[in-house]
C-alpha atoms as a PDB file:
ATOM      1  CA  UNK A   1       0.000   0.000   0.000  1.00  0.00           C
ATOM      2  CA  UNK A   2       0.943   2.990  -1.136  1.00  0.00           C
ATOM      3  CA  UNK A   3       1.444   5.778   2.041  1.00  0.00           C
ATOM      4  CA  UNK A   4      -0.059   8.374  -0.484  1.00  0.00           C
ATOM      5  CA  UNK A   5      -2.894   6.025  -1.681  1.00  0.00           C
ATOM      6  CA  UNK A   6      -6.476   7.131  -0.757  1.00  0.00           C
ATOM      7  CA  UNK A   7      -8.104   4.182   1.695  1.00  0.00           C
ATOM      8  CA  UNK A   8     -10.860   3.863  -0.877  1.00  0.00           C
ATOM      9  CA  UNK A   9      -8.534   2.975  -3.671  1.00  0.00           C
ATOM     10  CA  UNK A  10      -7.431  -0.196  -1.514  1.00  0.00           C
ATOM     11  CA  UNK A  11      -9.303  -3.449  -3.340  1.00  0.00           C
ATOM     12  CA  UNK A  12     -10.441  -4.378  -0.423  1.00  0.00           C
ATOM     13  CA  UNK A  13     -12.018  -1.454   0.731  1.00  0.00           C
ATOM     14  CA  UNK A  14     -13.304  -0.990  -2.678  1.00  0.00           C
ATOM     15  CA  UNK A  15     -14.903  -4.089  -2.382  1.00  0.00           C
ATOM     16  CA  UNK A  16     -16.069  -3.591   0.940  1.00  0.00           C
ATOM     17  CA  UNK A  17     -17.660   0.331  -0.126  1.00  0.00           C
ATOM     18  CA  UNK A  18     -19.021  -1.865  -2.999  1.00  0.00           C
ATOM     19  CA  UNK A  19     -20.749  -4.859  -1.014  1.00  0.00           C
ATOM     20  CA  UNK A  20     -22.123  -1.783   1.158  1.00  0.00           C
ATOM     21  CA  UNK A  21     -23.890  -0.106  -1.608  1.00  0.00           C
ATOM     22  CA  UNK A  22     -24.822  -2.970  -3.628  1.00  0.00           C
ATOM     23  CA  UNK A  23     -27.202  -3.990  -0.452  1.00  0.00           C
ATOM     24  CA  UNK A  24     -28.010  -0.573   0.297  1.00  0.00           C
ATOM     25  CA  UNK A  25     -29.599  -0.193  -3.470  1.00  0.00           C
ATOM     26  CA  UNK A  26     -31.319  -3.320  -3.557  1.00  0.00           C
ATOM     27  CA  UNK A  27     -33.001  -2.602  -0.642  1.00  0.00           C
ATOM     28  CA  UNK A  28     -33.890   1.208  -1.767  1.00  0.00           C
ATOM     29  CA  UNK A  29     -35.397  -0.336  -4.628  1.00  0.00           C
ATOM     30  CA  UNK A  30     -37.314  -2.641  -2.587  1.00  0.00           C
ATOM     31  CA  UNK A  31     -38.865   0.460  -0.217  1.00  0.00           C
ATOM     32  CA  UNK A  32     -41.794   1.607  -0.409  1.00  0.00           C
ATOM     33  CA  UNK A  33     -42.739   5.292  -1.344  1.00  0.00           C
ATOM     34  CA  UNK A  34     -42.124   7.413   1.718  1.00  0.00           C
ATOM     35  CA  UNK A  35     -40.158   5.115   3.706  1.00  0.00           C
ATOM     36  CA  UNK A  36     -37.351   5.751   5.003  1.00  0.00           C
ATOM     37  CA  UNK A  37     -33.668   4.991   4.132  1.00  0.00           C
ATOM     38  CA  UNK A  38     -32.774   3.510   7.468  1.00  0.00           C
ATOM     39  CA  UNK A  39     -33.142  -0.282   6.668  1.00  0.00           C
ATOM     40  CA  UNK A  40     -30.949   0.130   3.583  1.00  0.00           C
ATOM     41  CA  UNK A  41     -28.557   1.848   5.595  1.00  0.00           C
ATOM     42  CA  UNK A  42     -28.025  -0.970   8.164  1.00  0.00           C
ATOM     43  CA  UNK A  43     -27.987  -3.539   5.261  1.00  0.00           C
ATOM     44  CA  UNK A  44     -24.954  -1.703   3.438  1.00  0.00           C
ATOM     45  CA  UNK A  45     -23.516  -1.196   6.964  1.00  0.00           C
ATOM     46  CA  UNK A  46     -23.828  -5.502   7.590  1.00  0.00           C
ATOM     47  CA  UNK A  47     -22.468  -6.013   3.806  1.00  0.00           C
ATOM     48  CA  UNK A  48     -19.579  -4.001   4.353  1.00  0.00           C
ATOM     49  CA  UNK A  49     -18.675  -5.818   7.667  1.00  0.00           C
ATOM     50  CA  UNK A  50     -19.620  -8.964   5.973  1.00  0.00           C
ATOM     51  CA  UNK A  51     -17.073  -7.943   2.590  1.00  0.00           C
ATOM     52  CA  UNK A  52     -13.868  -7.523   5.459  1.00  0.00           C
ATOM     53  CA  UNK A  53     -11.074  -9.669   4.438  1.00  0.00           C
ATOM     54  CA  UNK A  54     -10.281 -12.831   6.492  1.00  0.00           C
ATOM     55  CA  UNK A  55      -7.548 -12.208   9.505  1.00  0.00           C
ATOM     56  CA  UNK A  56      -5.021 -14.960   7.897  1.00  0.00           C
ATOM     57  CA  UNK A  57      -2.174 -13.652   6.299  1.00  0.00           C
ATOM     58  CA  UNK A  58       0.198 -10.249   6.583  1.00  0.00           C
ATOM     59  CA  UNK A  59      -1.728  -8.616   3.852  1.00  0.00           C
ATOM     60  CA  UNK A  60      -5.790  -9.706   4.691  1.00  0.00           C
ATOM     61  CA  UNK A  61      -5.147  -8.256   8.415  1.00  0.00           C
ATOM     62  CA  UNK A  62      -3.547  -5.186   6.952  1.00  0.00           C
ATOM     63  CA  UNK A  63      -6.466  -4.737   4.474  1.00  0.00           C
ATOM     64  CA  UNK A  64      -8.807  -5.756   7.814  1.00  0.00           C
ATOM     65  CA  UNK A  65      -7.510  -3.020   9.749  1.00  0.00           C
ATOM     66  CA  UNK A  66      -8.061  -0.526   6.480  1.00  0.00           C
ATOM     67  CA  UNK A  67     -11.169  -1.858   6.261  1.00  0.00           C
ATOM     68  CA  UNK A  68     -12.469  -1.258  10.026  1.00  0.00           C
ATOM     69  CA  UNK A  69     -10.590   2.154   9.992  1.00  0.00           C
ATOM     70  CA  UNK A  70     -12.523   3.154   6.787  1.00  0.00           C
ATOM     71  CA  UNK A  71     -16.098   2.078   8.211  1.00  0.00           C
ATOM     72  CA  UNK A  72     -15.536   4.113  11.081  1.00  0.00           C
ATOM     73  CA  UNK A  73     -14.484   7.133   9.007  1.00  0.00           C
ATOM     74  CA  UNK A  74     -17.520   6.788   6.808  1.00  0.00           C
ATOM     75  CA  UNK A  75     -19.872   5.965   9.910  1.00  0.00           C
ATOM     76  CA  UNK A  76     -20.182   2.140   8.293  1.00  0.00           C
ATOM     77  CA  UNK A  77     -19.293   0.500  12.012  1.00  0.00           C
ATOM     78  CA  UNK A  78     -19.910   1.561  15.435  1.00  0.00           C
ATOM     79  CA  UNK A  79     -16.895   2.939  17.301  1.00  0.00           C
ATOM     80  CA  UNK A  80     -17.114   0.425  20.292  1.00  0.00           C
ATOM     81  CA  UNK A  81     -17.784  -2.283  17.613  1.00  0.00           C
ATOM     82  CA  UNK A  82     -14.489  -0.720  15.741  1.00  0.00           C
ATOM     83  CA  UNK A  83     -12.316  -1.430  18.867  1.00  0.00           C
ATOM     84  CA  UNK A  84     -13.225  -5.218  19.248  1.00  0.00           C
ATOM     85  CA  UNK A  85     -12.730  -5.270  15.913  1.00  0.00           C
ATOM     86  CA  UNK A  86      -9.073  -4.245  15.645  1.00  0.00           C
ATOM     87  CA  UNK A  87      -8.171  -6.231  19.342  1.00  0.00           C
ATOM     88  CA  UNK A  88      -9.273  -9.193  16.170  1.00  0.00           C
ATOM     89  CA  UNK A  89      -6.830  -7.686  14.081  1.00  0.00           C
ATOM     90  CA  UNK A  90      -4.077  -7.462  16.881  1.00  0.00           C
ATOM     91  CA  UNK A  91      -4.253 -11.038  17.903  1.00  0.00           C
ATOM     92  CA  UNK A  92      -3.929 -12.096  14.543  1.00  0.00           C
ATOM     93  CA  UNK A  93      -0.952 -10.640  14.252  1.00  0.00           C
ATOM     94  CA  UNK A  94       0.551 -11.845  17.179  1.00  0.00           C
ATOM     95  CA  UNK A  95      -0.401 -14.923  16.025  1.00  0.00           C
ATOM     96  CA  UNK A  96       2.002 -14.199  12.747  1.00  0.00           C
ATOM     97  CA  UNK A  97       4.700 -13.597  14.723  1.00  0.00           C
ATOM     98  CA  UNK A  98       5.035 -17.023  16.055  1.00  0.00           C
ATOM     99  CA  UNK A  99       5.623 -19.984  14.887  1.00  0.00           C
ATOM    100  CA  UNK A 100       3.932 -23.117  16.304  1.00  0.00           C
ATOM    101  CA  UNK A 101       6.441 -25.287  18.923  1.00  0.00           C
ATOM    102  CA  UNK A 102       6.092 -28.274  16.456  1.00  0.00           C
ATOM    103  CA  UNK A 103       7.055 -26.588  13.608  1.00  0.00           C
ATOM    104  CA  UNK A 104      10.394 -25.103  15.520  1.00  0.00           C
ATOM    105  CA  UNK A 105      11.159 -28.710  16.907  1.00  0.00           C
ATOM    106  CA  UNK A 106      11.172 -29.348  12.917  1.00  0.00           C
ATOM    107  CA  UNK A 107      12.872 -27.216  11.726  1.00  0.00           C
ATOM    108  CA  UNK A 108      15.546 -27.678  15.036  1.00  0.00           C
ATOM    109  CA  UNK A 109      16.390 -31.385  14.130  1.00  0.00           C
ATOM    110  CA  UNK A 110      19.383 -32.278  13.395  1.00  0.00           C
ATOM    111  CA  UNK A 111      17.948 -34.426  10.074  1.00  0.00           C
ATOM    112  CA  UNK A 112      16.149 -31.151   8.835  1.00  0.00           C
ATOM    113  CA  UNK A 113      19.489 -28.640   8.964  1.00  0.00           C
ATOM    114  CA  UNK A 114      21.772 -31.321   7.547  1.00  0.00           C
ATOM    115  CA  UNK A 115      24.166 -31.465  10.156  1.00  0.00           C
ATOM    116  CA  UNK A 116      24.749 -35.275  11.904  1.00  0.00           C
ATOM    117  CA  UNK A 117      23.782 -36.849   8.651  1.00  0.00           C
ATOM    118  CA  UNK A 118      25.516 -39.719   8.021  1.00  0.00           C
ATOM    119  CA  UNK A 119      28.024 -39.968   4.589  1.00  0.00           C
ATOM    120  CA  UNK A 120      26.998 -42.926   2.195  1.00  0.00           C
ATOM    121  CA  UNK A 121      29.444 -44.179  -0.247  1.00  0.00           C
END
């Protein structure tokens, strides 16, 4: 990500903006005359939460936290809501930063780094 880019020229908040007003025209276009806009709203405000990219990976969390900031900017996401939102984000990061114990016994074996092995002629 750019540090200069615009948060709604991210593709994933592009494609959470879009899941948000996708919903929030079908259901204006379901309303009846005189009604107002308030169920659409709350559907485009569920699609958008809905659209948020899974917390695996570096980037998805990133484009998570992007994602959560931008909702709250655009009043898509409640501000309490938006705080046990990114405590998600945070664990999944900490969760990045370490590597399961099996998978360091692994890699930790003698027969996985080469060293011990024994010379065949």
């Amino acid at each position: 990500m750019n540090k200069q880019q615009c948060a709604s020229e991210i593709p994933a908040v592009q494609r959470c903006l879009r899941a948000r007003q996708d919903a929030y025209d079908k259901k204006m276009n379901n309303l009846a005359k005189g009604e107002t806009d308030f169920e659409a709203r709350c559907a485009g405000r569920e699609a958008y939460l809905c659209a948020l990219p899974p917390l695996s990976g570096y980037e998805n969390i990133r484009d998570y936290i992007a994602c959560v900031m931008h909702a709250l900017v655009i009043h898509a996401a409640d501000p309490d809501d938006v705080e046990n939102y990114l405590k998600g984000a945070k664990v999944a990061l900490s969760v990045l930063r370490q590597k399961p114990k099996r998978q360091r016994r692994q890699q930790d074996t003698p027969e996985k780094s080469g060293k011990n092995k024994k010379k065949t002629s």
